[in-house]
N, C-alpha and C. Protein backbone atom coordinates (compact mmCIF):
# COMPACT_ATOMS: atom_id res chain seq x y z
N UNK A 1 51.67 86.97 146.77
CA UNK A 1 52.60 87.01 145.64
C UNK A 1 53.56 85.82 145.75
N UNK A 2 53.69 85.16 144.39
CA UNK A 2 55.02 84.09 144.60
C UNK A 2 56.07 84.74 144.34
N UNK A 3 57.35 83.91 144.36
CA UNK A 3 58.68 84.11 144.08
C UNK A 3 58.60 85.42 142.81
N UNK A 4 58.31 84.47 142.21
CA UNK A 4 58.85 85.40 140.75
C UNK A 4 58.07 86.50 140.64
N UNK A 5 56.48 86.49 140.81
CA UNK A 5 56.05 87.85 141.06
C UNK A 5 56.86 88.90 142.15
N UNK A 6 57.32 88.47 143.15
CA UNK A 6 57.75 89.64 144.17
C UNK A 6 59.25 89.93 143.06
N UNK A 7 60.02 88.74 142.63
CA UNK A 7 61.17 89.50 141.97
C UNK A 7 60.87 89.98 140.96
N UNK A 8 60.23 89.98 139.93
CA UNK A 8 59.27 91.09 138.64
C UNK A 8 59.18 92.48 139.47
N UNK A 9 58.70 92.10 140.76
CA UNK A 9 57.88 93.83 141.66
C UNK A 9 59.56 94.62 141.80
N UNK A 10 60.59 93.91 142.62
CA UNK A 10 61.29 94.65 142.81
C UNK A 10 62.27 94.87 141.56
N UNK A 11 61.85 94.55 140.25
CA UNK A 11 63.12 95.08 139.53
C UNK A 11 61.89 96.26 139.03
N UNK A 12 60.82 95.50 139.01
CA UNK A 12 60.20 97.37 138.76
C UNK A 12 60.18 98.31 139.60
N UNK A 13 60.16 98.32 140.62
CA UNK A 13 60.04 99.09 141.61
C UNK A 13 61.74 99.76 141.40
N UNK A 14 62.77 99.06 141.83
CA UNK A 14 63.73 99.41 141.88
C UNK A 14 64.68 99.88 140.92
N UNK A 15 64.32 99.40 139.45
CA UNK A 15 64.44 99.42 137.68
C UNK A 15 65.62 98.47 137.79
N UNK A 16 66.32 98.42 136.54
CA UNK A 16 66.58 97.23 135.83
C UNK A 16 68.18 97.43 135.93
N UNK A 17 68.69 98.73 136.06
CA UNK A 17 70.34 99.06 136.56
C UNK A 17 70.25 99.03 137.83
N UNK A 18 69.27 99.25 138.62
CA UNK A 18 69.94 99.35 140.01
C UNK A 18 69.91 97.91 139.86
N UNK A 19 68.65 96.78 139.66
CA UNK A 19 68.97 95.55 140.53
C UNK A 19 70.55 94.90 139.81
N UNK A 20 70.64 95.25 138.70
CA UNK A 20 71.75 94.47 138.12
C UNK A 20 73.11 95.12 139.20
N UNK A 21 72.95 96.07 139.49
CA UNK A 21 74.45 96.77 140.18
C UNK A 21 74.39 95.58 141.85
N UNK A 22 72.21 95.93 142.17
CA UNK A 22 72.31 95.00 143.06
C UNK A 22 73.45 93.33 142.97
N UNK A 23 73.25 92.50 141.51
CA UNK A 23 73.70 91.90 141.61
C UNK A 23 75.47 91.65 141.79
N UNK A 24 75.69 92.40 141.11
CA UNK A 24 76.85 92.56 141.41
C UNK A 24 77.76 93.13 142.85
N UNK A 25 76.71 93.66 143.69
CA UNK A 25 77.08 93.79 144.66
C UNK A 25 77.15 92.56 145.58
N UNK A 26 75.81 91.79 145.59
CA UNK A 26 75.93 89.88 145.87
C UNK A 26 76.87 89.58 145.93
N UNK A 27 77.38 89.36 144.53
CA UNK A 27 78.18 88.42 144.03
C UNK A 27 79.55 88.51 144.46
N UNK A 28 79.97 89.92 144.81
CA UNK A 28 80.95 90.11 145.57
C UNK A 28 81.13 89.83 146.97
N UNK A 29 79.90 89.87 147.66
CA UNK A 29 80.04 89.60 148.94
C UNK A 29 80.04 88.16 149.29
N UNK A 30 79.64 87.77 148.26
CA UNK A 30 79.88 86.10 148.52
C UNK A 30 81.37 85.65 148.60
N UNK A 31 82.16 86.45 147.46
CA UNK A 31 83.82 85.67 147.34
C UNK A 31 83.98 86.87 148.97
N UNK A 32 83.54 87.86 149.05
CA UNK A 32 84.34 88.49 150.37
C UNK A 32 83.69 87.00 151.76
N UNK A 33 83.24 86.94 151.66
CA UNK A 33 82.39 85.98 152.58
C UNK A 33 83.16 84.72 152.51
N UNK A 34 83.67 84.53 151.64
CA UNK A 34 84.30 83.03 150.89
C UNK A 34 85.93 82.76 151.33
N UNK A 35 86.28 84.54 151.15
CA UNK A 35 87.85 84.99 151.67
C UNK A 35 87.82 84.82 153.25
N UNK A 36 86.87 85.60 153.84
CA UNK A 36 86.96 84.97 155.48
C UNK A 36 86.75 83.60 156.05
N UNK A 37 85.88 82.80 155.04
CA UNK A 37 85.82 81.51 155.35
C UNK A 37 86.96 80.76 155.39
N UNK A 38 88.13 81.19 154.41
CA UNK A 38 89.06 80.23 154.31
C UNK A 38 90.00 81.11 154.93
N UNK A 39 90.39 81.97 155.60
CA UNK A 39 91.13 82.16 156.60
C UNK A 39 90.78 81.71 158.01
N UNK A 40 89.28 81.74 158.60
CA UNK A 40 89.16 80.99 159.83
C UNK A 40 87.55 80.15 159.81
N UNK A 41 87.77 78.87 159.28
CA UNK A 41 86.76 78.41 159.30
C UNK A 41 86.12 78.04 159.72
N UNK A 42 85.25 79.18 160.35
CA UNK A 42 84.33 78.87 162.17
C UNK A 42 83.22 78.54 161.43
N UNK A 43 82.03 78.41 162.28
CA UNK A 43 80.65 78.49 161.97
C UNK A 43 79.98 79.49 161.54
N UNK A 44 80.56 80.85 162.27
CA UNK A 44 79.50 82.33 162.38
C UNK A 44 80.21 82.59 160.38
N UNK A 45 81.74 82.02 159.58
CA UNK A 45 81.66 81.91 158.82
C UNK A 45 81.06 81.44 157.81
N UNK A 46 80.84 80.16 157.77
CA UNK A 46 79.79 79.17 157.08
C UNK A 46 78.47 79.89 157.08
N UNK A 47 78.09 80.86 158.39
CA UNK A 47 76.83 80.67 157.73
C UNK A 47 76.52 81.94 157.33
N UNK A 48 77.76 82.86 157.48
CA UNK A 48 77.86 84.05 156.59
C UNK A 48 77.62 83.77 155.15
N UNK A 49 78.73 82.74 154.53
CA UNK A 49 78.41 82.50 153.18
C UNK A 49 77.06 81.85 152.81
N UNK A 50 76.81 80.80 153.66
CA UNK A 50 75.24 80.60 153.12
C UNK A 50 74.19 81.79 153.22
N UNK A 51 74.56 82.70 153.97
CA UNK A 51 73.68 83.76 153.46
C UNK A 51 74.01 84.86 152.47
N UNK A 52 74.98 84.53 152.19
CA UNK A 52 75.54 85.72 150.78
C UNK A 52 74.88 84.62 149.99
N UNK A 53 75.01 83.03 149.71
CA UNK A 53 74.42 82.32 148.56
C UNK A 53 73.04 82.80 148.51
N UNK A 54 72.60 83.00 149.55
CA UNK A 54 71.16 83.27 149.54
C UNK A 54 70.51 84.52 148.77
N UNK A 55 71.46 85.95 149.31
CA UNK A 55 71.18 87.05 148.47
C UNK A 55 72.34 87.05 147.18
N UNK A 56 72.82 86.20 146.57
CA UNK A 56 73.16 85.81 145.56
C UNK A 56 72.49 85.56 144.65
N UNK A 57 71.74 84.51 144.82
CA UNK A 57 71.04 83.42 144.09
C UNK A 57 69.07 84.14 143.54
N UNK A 58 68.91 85.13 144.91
CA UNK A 58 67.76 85.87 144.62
C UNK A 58 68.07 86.87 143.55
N UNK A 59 69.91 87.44 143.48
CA UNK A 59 70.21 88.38 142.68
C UNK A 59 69.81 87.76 141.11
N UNK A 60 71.00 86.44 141.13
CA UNK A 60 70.93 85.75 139.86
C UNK A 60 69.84 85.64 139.05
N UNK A 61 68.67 85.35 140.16
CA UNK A 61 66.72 84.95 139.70
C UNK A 61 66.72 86.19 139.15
N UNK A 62 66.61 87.29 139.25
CA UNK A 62 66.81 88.59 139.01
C UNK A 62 67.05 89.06 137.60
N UNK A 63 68.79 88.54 137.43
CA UNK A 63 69.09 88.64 136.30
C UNK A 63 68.18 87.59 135.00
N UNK A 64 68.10 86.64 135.51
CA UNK A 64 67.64 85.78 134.29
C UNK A 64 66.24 86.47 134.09
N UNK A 65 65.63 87.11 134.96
CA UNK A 65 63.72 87.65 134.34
C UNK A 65 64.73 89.12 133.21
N UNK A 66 65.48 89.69 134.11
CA UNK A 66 65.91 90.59 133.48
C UNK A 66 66.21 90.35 131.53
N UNK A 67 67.30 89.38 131.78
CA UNK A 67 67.93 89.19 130.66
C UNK A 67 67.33 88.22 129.49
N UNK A 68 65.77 87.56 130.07
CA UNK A 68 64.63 86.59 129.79
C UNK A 68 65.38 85.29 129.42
N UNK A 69 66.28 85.00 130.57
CA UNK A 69 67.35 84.46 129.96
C UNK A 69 67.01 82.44 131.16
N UNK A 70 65.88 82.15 131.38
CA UNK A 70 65.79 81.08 132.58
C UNK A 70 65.83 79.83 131.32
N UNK A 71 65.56 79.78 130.14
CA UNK A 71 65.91 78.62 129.40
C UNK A 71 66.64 78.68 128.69
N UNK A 72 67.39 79.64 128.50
CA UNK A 72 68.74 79.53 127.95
C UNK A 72 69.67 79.42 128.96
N UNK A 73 69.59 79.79 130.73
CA UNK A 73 70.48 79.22 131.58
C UNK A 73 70.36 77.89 131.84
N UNK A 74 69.39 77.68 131.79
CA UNK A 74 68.73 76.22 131.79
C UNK A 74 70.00 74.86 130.66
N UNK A 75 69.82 75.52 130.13
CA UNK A 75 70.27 74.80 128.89
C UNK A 75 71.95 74.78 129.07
N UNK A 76 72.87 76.21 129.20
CA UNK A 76 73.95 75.88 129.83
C UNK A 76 74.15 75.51 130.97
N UNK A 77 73.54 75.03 131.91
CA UNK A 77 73.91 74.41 133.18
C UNK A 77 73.96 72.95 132.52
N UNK A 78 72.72 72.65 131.55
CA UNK A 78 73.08 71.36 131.37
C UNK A 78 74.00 71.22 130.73
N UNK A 79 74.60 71.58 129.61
CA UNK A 79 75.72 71.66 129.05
C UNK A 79 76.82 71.44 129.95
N UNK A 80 77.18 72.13 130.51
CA UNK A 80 78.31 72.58 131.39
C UNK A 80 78.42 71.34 132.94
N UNK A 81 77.30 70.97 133.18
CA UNK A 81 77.40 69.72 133.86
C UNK A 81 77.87 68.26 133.65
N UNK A 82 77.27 68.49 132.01
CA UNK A 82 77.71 67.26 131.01
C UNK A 82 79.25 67.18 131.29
N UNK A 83 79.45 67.98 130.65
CA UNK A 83 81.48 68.92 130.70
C UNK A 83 81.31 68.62 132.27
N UNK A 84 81.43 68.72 132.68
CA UNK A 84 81.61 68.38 134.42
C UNK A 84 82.05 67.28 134.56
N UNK A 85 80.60 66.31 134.21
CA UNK A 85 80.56 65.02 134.39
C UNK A 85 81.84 63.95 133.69
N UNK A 86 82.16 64.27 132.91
CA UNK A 86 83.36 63.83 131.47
C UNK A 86 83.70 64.00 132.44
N UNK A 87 84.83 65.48 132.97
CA UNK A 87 86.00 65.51 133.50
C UNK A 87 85.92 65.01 134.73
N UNK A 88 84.98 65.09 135.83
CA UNK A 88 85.76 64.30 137.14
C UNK A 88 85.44 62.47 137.27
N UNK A 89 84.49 62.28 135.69
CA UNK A 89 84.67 61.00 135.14
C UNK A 89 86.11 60.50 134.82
N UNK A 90 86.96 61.47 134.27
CA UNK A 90 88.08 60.49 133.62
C UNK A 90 89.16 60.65 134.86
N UNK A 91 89.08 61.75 136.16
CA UNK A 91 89.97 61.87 137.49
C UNK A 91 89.60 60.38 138.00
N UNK A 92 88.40 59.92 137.93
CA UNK A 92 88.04 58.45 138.83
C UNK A 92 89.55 57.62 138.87
């Protein structure tokens, strides 16, 4: 199975409210992960948060099959990068 087949399996397997609650459970542990980082910024921190990005980012994949939403995120990232690009263009 690839990527996207195993995440298709587990939102069926698991249905379509739990994984979303899943995500939201992620997404929190990343800023909790994010809060200990910036109080002592060791290593065993850093690589706490790279592993909340990790079950983050599998959550997010998640949502977009969910919400059939991968070219319409597609499309605001580019947007929103553009807008990025302008503003830490005119900080130069």
């Amino acid at each position: 199975m690839n990527r996207f087949e195993i995440l298709e399996k587990a939102i069926e397997t698991y249905g379509v409210n739990h994984q979303i609650d899943m995500a939201i459970e992620e997404l929190a542990e990343i800023i909790h992960a994010l809060c200990k980082y910036k109080r002592s910024p060791d290593e065993k921190h850093v690589t706490d948060v790279k592993e909340e990005i990790a079950d983050g980012q599998i959550t997010l994949d998640q949502l977009k099959i969910i919400f059939s939403a991968d070219d319409d995120v597609a499309e605001f990232d580019r947007q929103k990068i553009a807008r990025l690009a302008g503003r830490v263009h005119m900080r130069s």
